[in-house]
N, C-alpha and C. Protein backbone atom coordinates (compact mmCIF):
# COMPACT_ATOMS: atom_id res chain seq x y z
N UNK A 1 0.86 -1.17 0.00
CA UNK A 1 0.00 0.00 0.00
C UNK A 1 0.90 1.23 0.00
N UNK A 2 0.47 2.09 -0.97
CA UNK A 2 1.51 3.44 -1.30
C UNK A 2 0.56 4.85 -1.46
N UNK A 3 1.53 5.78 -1.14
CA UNK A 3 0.80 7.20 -1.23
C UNK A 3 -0.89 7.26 -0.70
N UNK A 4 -2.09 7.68 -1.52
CA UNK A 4 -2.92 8.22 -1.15
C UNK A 4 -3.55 7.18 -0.12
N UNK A 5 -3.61 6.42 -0.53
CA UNK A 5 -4.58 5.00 0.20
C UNK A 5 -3.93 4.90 1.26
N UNK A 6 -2.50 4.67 1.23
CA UNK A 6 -1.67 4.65 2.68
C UNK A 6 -2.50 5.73 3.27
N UNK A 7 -2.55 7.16 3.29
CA UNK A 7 -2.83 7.99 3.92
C UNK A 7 -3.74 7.93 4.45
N UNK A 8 -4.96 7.76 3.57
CA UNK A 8 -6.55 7.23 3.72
C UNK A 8 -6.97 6.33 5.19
N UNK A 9 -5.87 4.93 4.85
CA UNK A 9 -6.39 4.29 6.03
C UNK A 9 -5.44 4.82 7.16
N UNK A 10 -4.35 5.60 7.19
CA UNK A 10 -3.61 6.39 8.17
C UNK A 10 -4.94 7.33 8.93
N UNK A 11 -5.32 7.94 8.31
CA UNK A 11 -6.14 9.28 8.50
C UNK A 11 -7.22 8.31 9.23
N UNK A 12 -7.85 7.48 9.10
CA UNK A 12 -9.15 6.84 9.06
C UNK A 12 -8.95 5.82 10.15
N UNK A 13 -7.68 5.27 10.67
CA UNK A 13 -6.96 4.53 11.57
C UNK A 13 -7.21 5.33 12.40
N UNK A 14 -6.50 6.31 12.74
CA UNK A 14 -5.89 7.22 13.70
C UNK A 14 -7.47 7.84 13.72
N UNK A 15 -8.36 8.51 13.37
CA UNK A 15 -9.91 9.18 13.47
C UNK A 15 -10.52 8.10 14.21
N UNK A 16 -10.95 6.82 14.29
CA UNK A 16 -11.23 5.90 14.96
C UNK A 16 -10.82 5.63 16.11
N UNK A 17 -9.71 5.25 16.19
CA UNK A 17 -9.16 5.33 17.38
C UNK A 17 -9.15 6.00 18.45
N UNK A 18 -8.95 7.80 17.87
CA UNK A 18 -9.11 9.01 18.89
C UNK A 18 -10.46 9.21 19.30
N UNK A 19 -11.81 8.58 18.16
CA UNK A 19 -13.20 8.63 18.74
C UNK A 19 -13.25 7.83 19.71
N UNK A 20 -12.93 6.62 19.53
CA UNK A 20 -12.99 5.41 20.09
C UNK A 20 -12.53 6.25 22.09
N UNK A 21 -11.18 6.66 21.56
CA UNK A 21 -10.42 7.03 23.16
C UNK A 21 -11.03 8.33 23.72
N UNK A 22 -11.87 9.06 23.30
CA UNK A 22 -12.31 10.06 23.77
C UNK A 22 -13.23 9.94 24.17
N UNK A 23 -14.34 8.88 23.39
CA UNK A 23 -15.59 8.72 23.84
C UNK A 23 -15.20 8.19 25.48
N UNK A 24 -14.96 6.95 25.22
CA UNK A 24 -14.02 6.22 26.50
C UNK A 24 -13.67 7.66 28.03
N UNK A 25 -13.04 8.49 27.24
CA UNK A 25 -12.80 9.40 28.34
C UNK A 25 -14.03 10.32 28.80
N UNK A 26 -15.26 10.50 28.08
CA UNK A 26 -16.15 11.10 28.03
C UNK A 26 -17.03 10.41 29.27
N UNK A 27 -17.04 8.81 28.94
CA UNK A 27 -17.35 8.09 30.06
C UNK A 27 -17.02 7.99 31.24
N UNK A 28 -15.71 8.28 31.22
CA UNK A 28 -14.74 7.83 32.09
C UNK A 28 -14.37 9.14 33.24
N UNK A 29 -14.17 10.50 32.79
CA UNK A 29 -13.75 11.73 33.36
C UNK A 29 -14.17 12.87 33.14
N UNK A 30 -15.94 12.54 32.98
CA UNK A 30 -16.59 13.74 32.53
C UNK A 30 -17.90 13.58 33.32
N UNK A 31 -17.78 14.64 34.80
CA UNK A 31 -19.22 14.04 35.43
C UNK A 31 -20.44 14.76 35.12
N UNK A 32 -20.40 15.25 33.37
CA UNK A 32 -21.99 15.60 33.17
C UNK A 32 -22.17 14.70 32.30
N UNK A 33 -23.80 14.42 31.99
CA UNK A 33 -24.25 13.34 31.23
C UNK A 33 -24.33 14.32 30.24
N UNK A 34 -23.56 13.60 29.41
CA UNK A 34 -23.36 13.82 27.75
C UNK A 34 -23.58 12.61 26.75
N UNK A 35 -23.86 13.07 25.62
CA UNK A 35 -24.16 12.05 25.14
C UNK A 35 -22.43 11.31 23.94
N UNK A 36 -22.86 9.97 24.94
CA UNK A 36 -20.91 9.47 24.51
C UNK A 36 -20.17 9.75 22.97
N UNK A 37 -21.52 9.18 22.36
CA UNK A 37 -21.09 9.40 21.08
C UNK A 37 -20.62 10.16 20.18
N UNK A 38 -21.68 11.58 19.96
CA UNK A 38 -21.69 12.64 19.99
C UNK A 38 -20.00 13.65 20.35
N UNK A 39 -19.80 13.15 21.56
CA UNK A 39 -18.76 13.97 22.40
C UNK A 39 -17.61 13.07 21.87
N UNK A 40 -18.07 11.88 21.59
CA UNK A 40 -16.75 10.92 20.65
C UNK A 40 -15.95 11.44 19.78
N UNK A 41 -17.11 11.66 18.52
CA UNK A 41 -17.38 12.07 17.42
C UNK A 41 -16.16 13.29 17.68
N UNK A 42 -16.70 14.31 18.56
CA UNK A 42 -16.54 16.08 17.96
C UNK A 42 -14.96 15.94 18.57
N UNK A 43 -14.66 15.35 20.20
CA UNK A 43 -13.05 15.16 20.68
C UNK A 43 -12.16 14.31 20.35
N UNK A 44 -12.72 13.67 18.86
CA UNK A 44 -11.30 12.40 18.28
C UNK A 44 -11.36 13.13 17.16
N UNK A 45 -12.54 13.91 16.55
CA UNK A 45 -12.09 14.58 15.38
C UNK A 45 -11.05 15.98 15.80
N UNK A 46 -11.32 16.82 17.35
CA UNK A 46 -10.39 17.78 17.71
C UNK A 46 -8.97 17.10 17.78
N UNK A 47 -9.06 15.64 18.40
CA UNK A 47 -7.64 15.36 18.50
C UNK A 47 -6.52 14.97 17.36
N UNK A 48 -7.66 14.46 16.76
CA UNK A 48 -6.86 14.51 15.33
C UNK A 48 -5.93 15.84 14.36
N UNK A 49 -7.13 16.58 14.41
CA UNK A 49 -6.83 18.14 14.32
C UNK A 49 -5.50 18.47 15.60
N UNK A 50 -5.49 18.74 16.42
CA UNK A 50 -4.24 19.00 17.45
C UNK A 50 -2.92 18.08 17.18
N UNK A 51 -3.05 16.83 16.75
CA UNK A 51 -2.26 15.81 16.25
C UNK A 51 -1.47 16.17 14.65
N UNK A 52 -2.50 16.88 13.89
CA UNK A 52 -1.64 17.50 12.63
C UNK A 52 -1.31 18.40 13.16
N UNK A 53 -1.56 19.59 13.60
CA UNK A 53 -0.69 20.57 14.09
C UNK A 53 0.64 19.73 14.89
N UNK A 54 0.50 19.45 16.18
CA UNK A 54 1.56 19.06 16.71
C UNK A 54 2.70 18.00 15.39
N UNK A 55 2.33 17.49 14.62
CA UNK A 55 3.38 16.74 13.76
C UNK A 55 3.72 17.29 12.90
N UNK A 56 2.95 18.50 12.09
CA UNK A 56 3.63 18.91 11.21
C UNK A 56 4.75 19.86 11.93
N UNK A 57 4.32 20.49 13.12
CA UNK A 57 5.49 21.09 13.60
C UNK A 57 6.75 20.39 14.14
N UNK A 58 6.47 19.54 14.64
CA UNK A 58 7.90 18.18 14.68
C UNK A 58 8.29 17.81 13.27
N UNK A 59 7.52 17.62 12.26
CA UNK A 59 8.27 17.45 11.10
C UNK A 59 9.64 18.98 10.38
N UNK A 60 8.79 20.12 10.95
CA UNK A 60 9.52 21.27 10.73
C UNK A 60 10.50 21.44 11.37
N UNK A 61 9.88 21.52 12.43
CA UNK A 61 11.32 21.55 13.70
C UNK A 61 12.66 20.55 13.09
N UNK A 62 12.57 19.42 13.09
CA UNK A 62 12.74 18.21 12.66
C UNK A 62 14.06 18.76 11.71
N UNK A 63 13.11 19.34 10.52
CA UNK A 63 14.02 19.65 9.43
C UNK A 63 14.85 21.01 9.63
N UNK A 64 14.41 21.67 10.19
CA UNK A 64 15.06 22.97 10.38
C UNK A 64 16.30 22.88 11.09
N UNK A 65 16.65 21.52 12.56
CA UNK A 65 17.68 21.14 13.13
C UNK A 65 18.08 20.78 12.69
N UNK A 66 17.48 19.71 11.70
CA UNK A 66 18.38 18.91 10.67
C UNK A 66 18.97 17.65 11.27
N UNK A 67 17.97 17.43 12.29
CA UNK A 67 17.56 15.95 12.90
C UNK A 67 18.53 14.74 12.17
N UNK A 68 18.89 14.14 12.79
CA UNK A 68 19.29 12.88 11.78
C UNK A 68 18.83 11.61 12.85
N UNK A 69 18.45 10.60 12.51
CA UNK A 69 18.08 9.54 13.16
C UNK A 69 19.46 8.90 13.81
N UNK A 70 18.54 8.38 14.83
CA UNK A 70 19.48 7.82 15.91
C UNK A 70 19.92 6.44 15.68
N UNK A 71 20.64 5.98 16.25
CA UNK A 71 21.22 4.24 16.12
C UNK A 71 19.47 3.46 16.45
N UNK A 72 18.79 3.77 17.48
CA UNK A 72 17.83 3.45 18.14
C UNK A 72 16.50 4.38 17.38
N UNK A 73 15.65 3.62 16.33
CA UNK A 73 14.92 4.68 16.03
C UNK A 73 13.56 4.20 16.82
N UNK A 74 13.61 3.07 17.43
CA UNK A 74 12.08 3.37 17.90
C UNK A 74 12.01 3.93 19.67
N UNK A 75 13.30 4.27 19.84
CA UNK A 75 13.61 5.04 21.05
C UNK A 75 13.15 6.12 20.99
N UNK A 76 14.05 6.40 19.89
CA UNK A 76 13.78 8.20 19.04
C UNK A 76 12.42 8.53 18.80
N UNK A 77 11.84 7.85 18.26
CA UNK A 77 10.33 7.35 18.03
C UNK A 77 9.63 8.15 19.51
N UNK A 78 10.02 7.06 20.12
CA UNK A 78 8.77 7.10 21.96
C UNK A 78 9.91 8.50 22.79
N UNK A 79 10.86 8.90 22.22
CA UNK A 79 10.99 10.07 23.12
C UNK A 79 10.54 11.55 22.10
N UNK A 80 10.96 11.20 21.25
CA UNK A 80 9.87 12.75 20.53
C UNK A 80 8.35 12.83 20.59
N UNK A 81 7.94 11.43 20.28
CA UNK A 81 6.40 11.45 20.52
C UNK A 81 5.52 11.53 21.85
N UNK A 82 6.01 10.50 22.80
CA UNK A 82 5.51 10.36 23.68
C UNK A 82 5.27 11.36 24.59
N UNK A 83 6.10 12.18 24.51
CA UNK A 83 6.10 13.55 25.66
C UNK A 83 5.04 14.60 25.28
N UNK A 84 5.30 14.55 23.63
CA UNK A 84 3.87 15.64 22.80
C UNK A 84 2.59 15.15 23.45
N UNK A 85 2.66 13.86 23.56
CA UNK A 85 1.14 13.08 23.04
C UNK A 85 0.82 13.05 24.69
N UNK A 86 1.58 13.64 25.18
CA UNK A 86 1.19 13.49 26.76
C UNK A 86 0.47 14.85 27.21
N UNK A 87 1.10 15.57 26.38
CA UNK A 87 0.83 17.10 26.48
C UNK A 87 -0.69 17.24 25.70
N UNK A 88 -0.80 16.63 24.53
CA UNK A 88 -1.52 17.02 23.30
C UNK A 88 -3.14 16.09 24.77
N UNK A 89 -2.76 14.90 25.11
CA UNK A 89 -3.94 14.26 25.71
C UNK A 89 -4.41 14.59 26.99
N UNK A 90 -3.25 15.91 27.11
CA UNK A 90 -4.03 16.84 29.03
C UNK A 90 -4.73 17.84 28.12
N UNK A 91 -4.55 18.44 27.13
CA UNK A 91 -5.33 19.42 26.45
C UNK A 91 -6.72 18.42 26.07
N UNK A 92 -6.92 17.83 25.55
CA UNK A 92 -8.15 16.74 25.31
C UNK A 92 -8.93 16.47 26.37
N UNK A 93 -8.04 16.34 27.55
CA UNK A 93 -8.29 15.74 28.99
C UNK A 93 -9.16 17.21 29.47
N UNK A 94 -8.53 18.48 29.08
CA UNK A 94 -9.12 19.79 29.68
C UNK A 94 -10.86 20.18 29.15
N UNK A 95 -10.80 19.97 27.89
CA UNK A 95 -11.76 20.05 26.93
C UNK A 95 -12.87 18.96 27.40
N UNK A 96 -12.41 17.77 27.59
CA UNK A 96 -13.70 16.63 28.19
C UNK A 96 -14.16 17.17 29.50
N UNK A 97 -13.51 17.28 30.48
CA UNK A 97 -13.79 17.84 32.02
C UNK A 97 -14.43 18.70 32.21
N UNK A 98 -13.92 19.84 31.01
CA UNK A 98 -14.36 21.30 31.02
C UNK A 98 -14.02 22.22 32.09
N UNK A 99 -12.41 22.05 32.61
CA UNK A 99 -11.93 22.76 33.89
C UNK A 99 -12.72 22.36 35.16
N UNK A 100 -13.02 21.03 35.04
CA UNK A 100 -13.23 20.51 36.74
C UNK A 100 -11.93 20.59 37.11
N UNK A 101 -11.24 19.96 36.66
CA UNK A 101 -9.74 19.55 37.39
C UNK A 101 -8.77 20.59 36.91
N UNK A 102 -7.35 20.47 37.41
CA UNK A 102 -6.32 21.17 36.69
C UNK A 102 -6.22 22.43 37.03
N UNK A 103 -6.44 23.18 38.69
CA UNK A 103 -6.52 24.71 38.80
C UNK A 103 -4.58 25.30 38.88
N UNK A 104 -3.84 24.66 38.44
CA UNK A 104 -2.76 25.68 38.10
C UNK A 104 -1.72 24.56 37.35
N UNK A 105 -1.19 24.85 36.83
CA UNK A 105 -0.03 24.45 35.33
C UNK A 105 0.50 23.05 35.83
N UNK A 106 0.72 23.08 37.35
CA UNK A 106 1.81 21.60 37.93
C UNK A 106 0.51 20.72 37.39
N UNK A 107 -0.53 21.33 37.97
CA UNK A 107 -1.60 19.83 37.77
C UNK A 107 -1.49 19.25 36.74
N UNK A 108 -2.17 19.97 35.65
CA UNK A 108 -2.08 20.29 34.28
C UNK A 108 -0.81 19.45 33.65
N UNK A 109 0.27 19.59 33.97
CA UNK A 109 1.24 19.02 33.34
C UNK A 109 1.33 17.41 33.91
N UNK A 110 1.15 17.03 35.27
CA UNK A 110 1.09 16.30 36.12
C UNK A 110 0.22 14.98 35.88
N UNK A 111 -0.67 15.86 35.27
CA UNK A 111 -2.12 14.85 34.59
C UNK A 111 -3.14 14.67 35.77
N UNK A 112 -3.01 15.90 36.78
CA UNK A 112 -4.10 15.17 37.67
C UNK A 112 -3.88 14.36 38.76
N UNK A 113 -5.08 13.45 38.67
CA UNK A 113 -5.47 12.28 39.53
C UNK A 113 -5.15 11.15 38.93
N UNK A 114 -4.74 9.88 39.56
CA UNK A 114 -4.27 8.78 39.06
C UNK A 114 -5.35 8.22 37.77
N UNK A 115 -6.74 8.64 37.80
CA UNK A 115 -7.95 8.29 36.24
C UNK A 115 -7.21 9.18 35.41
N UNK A 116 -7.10 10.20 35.35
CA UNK A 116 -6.45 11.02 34.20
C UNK A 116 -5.30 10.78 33.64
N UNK A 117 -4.31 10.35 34.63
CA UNK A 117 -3.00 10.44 34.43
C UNK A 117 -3.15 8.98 33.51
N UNK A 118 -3.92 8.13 33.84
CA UNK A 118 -3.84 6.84 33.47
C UNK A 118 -4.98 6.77 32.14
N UNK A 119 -5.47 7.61 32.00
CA UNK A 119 -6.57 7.97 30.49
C UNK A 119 -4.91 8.85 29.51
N UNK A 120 -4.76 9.84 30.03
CA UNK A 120 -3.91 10.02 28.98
C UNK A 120 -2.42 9.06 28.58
N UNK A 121 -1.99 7.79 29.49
CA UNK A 121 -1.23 7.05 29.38
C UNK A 121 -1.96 5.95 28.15
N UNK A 122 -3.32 6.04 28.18
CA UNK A 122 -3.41 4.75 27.42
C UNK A 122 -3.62 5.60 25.87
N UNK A 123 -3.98 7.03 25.92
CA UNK A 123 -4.06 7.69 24.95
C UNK A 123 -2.71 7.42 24.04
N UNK A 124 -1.54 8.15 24.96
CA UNK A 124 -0.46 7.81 24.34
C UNK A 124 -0.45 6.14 23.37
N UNK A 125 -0.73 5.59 24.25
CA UNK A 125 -0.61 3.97 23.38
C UNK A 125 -1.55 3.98 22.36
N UNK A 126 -2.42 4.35 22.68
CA UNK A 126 -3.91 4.08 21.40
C UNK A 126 -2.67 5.27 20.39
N UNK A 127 -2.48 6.23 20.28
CA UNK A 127 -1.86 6.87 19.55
C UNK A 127 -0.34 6.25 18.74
N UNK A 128 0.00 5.42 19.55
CA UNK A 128 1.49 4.89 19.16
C UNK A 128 1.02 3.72 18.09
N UNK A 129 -0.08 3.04 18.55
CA UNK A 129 -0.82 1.92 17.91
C UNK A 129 -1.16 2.08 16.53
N UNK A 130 -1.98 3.53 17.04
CA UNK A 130 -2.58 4.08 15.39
C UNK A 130 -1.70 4.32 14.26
N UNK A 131 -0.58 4.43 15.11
CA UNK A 131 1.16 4.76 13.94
C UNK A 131 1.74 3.81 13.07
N UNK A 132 0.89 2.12 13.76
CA UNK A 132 1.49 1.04 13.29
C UNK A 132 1.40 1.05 11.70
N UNK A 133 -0.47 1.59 10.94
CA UNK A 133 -0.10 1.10 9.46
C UNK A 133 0.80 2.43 8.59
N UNK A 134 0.97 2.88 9.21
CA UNK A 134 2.43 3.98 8.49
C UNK A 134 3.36 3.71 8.48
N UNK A 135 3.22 3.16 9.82
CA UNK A 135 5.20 2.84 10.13
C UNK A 135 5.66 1.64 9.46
N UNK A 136 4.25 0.86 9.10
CA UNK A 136 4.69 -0.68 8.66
C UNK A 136 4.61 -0.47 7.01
N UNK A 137 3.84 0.26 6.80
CA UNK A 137 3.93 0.57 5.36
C UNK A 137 4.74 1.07 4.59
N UNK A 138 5.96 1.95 5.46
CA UNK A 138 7.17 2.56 5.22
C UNK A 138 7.74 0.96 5.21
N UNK A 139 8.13 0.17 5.45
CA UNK A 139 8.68 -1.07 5.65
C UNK A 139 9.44 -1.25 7.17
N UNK A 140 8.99 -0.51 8.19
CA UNK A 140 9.17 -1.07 9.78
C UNK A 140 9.57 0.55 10.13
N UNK A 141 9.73 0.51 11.60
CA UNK A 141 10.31 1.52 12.09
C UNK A 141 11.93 1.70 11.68
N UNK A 142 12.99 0.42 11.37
CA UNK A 142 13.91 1.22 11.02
C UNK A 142 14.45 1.94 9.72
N UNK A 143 13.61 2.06 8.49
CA UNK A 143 12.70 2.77 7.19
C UNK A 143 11.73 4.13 7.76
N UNK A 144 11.64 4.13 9.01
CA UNK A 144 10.63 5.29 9.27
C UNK A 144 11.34 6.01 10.29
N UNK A 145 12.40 7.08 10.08
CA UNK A 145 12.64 8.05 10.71
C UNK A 145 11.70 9.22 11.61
N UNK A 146 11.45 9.12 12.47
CA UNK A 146 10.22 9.38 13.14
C UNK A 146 9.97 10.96 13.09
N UNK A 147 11.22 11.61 13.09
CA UNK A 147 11.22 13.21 12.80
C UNK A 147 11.08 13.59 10.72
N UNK A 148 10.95 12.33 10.27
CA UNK A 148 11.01 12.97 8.84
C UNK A 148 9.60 12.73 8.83
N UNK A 149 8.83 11.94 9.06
CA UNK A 149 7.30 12.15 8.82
C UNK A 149 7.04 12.66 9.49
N UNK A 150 5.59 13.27 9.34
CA UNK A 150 5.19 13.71 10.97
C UNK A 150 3.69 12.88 10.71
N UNK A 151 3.79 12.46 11.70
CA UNK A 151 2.45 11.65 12.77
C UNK A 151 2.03 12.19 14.02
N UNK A 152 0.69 11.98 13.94
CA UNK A 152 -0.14 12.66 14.69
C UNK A 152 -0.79 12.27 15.74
């Protein structure tokens, strides 16, 4: 699988998934009754959206340092990503709650309470997961320099 179609089920992978994990959090760390789906729907399509921003700017950054991959690329991989996607899933985390939690920056960065901290830990993974048909379609992670694409 090459170019557009790769992208297609990239885009369509990763949109699923973030509905899938938001709804989940909607259930999970949101004490007004909302309706799951709905709130699925609108915070896996925002995260997706926050996910191209955040990668195309790691792809820039990326190139502008002039990045070169490491001996270890799926290290390189989980330390450029993982720290964004930690950040990118307390902003998601803020938006579901709607500022119940999180009254000054330590929290906020902190993730909270052990449900939050542990909703945006599995985010991270549902997100690393969703990376698999890119990364495998490049022909593995060591073919996929993690700062030359950007993933979201």
């Amino acid at each position: 699988m090459d170019g557009p179609l790769q992208l297609i089920v990239y885009v369509a992978v990763k949109l699923l998934a973030y509905i899938t994990w938001c709804a989940l959090g909607v259930r999970w760390l949101d004490s007004q009754d909302r309706s799951t789906l709905r709130s699925g729907l609108l915070f896996g399509f925002l995260r997706l959206l926050l996910g191209v921003v955040a990668g195309v700017s790691i792809f820039l950054v990326g190139g502008m340092m002039h990045w070169s991959a490491w001996n270890n690329i799926l290290l390189q991989y989980l330390t450029v990503y993982a720290p964004v996607r930690w950040f990118e899933w307390g902003l998601m985390e803020l938006l579901i709650v709607r500022n119940q939690r999180h009254s000054h920056l330590w929290s906020f960065l902190a993730g909270g309470d052990a449900k939050s901290r542990l909703w945006r830990f599995g985010g991270i993974v549902v997100s690393h997961l969703a990376d698999l048909p890119l990364i495998l379609g490049y022909g593995g992670v060591h073919d996929m320099l993690p700062v030359g694409r950007f993933l979201c």
